[in-house]
Protein backbone atom coordinates (compact mmCIF):
# COMPACT_ATOMS: atom_id res chain seq x y z
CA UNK A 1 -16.65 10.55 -18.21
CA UNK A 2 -15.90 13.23 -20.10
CA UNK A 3 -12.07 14.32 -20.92
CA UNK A 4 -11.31 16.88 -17.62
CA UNK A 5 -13.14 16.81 -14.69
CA UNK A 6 -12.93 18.74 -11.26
CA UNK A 7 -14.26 18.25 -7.97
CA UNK A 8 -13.71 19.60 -4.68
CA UNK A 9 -14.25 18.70 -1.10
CA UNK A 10 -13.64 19.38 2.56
CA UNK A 11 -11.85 17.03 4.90
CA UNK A 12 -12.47 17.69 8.64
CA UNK A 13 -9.78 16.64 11.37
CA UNK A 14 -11.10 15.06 14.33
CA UNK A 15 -10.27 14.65 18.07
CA UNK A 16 -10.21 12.07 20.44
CA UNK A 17 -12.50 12.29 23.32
CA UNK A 18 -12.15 9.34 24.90
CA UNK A 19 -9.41 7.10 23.81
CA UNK A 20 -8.45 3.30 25.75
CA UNK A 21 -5.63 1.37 24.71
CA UNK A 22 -6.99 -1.95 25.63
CA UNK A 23 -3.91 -4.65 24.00
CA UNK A 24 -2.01 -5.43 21.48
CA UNK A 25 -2.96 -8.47 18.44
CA UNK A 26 -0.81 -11.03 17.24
CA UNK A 27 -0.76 -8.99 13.71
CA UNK A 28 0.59 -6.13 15.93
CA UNK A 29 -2.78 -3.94 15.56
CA UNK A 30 -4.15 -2.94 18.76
CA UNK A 31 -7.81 -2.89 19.66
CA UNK A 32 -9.27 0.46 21.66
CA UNK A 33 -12.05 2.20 23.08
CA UNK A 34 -12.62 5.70 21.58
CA UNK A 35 -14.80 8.72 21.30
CA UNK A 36 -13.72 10.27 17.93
CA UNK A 37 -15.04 13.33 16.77
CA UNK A 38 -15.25 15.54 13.62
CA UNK A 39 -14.30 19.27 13.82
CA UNK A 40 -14.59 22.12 12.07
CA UNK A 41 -10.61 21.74 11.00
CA UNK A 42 -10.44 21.07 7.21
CA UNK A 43 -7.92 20.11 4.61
CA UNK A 44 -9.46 21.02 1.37
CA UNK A 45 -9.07 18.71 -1.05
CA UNK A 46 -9.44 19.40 -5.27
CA UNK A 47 -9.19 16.23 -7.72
CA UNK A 48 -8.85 17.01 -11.12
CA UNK A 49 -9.40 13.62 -14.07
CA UNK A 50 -8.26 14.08 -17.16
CA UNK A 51 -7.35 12.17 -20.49
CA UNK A 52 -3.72 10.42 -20.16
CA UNK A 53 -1.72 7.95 -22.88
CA UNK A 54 -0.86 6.19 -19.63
CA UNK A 55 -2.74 5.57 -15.94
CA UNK A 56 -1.01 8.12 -13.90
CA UNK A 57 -1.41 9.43 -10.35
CA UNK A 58 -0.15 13.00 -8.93
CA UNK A 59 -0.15 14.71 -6.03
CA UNK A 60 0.74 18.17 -4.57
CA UNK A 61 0.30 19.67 -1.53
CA UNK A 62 0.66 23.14 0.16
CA UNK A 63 2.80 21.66 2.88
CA UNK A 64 5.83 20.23 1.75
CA UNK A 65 6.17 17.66 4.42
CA UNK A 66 4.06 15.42 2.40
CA UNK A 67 5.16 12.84 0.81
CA UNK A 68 3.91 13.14 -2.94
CA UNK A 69 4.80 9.53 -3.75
CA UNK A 70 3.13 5.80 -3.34
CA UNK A 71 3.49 6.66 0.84
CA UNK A 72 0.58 9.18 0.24
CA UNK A 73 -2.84 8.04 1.83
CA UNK A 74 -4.28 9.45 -0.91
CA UNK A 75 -1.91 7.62 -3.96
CA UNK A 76 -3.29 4.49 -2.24
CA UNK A 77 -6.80 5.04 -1.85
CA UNK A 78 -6.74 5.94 -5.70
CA UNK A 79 -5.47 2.65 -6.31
CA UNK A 80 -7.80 0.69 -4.19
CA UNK A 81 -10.33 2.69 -5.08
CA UNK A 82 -10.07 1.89 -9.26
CA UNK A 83 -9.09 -1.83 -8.62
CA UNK A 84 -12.66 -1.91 -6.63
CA UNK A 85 -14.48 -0.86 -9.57
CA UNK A 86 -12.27 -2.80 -12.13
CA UNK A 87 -10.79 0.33 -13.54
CA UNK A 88 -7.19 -0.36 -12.84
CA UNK A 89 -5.77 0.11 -16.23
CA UNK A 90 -7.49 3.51 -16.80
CA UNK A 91 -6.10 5.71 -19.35
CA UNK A 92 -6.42 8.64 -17.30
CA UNK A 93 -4.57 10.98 -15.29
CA UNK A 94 -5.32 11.81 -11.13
CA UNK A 95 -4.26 15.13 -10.25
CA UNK A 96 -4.57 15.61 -6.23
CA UNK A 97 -3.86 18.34 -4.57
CA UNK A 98 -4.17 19.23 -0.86
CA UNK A 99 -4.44 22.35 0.60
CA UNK A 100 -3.20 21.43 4.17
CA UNK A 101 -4.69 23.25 7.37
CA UNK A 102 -4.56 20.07 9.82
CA UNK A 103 -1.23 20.02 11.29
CA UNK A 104 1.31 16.98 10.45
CA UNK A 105 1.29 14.07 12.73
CA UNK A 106 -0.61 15.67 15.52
CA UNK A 107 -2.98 13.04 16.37
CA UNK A 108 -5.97 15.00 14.75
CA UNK A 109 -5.90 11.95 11.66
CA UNK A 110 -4.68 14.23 8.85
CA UNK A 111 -3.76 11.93 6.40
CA UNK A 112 -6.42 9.37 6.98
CA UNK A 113 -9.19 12.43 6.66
CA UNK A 114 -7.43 13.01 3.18
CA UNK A 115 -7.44 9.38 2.28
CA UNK A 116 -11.19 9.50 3.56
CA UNK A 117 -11.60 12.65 0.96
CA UNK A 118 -9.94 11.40 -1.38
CA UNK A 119 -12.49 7.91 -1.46
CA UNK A 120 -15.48 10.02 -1.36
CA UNK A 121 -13.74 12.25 -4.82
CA UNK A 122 -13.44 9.22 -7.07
CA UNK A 123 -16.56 7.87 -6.00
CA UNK A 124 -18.47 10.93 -7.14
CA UNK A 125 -16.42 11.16 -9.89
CA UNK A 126 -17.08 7.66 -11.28
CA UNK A 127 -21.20 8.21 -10.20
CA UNK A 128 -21.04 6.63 -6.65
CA UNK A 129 -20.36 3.08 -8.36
CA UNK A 130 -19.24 1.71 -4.63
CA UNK A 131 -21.53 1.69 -1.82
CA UNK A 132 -21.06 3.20 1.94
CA UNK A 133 -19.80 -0.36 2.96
CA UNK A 134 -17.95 -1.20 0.37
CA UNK A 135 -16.25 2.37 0.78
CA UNK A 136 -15.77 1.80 4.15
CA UNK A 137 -13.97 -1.64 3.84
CA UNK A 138 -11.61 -0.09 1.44
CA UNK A 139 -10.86 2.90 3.67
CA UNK A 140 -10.36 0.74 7.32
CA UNK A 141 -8.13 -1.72 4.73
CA UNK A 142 -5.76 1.49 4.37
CA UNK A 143 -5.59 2.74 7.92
CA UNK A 144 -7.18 2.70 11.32
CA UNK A 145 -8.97 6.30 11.38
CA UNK A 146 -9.78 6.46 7.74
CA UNK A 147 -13.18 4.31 8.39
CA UNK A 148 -14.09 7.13 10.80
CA UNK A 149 -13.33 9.61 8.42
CA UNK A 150 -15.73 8.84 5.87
CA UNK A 151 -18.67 8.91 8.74
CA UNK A 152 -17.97 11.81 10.18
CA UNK A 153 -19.59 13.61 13.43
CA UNK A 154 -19.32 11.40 16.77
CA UNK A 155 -19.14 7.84 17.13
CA UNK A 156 -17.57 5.13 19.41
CA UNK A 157 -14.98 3.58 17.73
CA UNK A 158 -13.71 0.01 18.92
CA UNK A 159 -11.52 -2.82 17.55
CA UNK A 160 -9.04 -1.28 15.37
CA UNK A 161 -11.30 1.70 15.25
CA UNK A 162 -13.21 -0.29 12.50
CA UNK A 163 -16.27 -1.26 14.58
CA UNK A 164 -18.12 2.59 14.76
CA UNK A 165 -21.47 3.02 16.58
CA UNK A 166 -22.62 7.08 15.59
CA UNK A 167 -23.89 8.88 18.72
CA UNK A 168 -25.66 12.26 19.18
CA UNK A 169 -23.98 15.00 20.47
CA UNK A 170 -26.91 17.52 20.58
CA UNK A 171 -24.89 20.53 21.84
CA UNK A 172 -22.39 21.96 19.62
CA UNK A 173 -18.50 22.80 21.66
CA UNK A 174 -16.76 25.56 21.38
CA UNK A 175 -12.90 23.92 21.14
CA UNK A 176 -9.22 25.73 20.67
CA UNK A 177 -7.03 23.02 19.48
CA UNK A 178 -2.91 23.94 19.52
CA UNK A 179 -0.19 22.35 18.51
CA UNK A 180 3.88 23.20 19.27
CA UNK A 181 6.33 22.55 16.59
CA UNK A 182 6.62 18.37 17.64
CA UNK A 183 5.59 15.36 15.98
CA UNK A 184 4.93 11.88 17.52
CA UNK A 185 5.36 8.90 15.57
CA UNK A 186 2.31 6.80 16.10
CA UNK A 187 4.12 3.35 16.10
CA UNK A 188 6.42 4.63 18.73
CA UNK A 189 3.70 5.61 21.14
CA UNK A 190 2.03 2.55 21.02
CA UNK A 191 5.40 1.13 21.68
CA UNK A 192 5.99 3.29 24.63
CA UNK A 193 2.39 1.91 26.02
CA UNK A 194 3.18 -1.41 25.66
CA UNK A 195 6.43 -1.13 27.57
CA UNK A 196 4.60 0.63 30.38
CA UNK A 197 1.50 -1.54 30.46
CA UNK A 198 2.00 -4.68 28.74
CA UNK A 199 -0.01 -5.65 25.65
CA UNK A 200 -2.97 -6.43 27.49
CA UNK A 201 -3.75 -3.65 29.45
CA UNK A 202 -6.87 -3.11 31.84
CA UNK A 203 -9.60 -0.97 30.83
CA UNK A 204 -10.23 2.58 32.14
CA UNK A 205 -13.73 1.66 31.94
CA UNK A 206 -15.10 4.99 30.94
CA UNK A 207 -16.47 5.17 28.19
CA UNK A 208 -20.17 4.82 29.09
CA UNK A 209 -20.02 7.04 31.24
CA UNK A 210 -18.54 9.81 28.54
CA UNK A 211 -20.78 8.54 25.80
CA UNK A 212 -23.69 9.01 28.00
CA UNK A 213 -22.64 12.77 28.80
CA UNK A 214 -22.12 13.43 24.91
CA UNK A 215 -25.65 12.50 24.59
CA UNK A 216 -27.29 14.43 27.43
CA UNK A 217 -25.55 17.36 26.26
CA UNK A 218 -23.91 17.67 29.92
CA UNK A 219 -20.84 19.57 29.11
CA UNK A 220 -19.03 20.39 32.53
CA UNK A 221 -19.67 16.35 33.10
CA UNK A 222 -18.08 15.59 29.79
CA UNK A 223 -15.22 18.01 30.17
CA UNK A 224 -14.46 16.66 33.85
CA UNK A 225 -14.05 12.75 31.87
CA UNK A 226 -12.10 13.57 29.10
CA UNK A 227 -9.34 10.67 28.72
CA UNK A 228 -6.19 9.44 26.51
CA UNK A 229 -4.20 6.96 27.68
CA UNK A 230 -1.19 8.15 25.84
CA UNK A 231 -0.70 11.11 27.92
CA UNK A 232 0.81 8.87 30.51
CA UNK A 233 3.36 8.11 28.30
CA UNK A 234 3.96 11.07 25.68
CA UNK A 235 3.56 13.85 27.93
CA UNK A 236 6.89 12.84 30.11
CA UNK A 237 8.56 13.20 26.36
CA UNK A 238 6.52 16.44 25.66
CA UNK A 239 6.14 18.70 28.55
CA UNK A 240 4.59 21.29 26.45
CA UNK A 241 1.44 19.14 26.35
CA UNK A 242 1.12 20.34 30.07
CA UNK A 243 1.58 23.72 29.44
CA UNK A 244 -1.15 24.01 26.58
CA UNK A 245 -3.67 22.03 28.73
CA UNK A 246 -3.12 24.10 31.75
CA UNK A 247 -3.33 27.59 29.71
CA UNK A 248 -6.88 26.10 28.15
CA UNK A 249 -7.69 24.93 31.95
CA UNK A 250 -6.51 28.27 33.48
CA UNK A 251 -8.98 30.76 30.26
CA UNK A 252 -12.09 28.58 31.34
CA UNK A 253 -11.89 25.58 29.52
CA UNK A 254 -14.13 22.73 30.80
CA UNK A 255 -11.94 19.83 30.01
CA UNK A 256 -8.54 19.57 28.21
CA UNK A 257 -7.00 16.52 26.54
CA UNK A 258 -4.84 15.52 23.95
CA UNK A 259 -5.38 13.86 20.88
CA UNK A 260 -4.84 10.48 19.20
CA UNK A 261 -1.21 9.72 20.19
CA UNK A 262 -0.29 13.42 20.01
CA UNK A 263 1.13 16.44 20.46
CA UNK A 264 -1.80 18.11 19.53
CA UNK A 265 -4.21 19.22 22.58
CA UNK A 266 -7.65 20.32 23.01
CA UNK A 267 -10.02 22.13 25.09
CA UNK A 268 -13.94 22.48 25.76
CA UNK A 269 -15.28 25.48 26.13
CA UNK A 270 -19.26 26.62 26.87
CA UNK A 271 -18.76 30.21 25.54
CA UNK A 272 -16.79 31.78 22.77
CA UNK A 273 -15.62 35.00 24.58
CA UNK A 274 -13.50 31.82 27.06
CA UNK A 275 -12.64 30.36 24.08
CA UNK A 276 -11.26 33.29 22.17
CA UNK A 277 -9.46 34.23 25.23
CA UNK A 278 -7.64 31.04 25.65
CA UNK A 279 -7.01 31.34 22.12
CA UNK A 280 -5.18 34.82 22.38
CA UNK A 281 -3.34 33.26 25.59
CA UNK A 282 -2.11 30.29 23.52
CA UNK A 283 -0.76 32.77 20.71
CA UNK A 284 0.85 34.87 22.98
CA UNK A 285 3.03 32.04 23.63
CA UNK A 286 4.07 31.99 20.27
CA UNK A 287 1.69 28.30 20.63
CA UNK A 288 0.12 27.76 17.32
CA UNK A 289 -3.62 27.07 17.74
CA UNK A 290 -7.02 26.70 15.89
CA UNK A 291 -10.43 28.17 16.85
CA UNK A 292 -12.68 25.54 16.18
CA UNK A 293 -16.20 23.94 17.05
CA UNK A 294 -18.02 20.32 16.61
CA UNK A 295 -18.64 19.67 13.05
């Protein structure tokens, strides 16, 4: 390797399509049903390697809410990443930085795209000495989306979210994703299902019947099954949910849900002059939101 090196890549957020809570494990993981997929949302992420008298890790960001310390996604995947390939006491120095675009703890898997990123970075950077499967046991070992993050597109994800089966979705969406000024706390929504449904809860029982519409290419039938069983619990805290899936409903979208465990919310659209309008409609609200598409 030679003394400084750069490299540079996008990480795309993703959305939930379908998502099932089915139960809760003994280690406290829970195992679901979900349609994840990649959008056309990116962080940007820039590693920089250079010559150090000690190992040394740093991060910056564009957002300062976060964390630049050993809580970073990224500061971990660094270390997993050189203790995979035996290079743990590395003379060098990891500059980071991440130029954030996906919003914070909005159920859209910002820091586990990073994470993803930043996998994929030291892999190139060390000549791909890992594998896709040993890349992807080190990224579902460091959290539940990241394995999803490094393959991208559509997939059904089960388990943990570490079991992923890529699909085809042939036709490419037109999406406006928005946001208010909230955060959820994952842990806490998946507390607030278990107090509503118990840790073994029963199946929507969907998810073929999504999956199958994704792969037709049948829009209006996918928009109409759209699903996330956290809504029944994190929209009574968050009533603003409603009102962004209702302005998306009202401008033509096909289907609105939101994503992960929230706040953020999505909608379908089948043409971009509906989809720019229910952007402008959004904004008008003083509602931040994205213009998007499947990536």
């Amino acid at each position: 390797m030679q003394n400084k090196m750069i490299f540079k890549r996008s990480a795309p957020a993703k959305i939930n399509l379908y998502l099932d809570v089915l139960g809760k494990r003994s280690n406290g993981y829970h195992d679901i049903e979900s349609i994840m997929q990649s959008i056309s949302l990116f962080d940007e992420l820039t590693l920089e390697i250079s010559d150090s008298s000690a190992f040394k890790i740093e991060i910056s960001c564009s957002s300062e809410s976060i964390p630049n310390d050993k809580s970073n996604l990224v500061w971990r995947a660094c270390i997993a990443y050189l203790n995979a390939i035996g290079k743990s006491n590395t003379s060098k120095c990891f500059k980071f930085h991440i130029e954030k675009n996906i919003p914070v703890c909005a159920g859209m898997a910002g820091g586990s795209t990073d994470c993803a990123c930043a996998l994929r970075l030291l892999n190139e950077a060390y000549n791909f000495a890992l594998s896709e499967d040993e890349l992807f046991k080190i990224g579902s070992s460091l959290g539940a989306d990241v394995g999803f993050c490094l393959t991208g597109k559509t997939a059904i994800c089960r388990g943990v979210g570490d079991i992923i089966t890529p699909i085809l979705c042939p036709t490419e969406l037109y999406l406006v994703c928005a946001i208010d000024n909230s955060s959820v706390s994952t842990p806490e929504a998946f507390k607030m299902l278990d107090d509503k449904y118990g840790t073994n809860a029963q199946a929507y029982g969907m998810l073929k019947n999504i999956s199958d519409s994704i792969e037709k290419g049948d829009i209006r039938l996918l928009g109409s099954l759209l699903y996330n069983k956290f809504e029944s619990v994190i929209c009574e805290k968050n009533p603003t949910i409603d009102v962004i899936k209702s302005t998306l409903l009202d401008y033509g979208a096909l289907g609105a849900l939101m994503s992960g465990s929230g706040p953020s919310v999505f909608g379908i659209f089948d043409n971009h002059e509906a989809q720019l309008n229910a952007y402008e409609a959004l904004k008008s609200k003083k509602i931040r939101a994205f213009l998007c598409k499947t990536a």
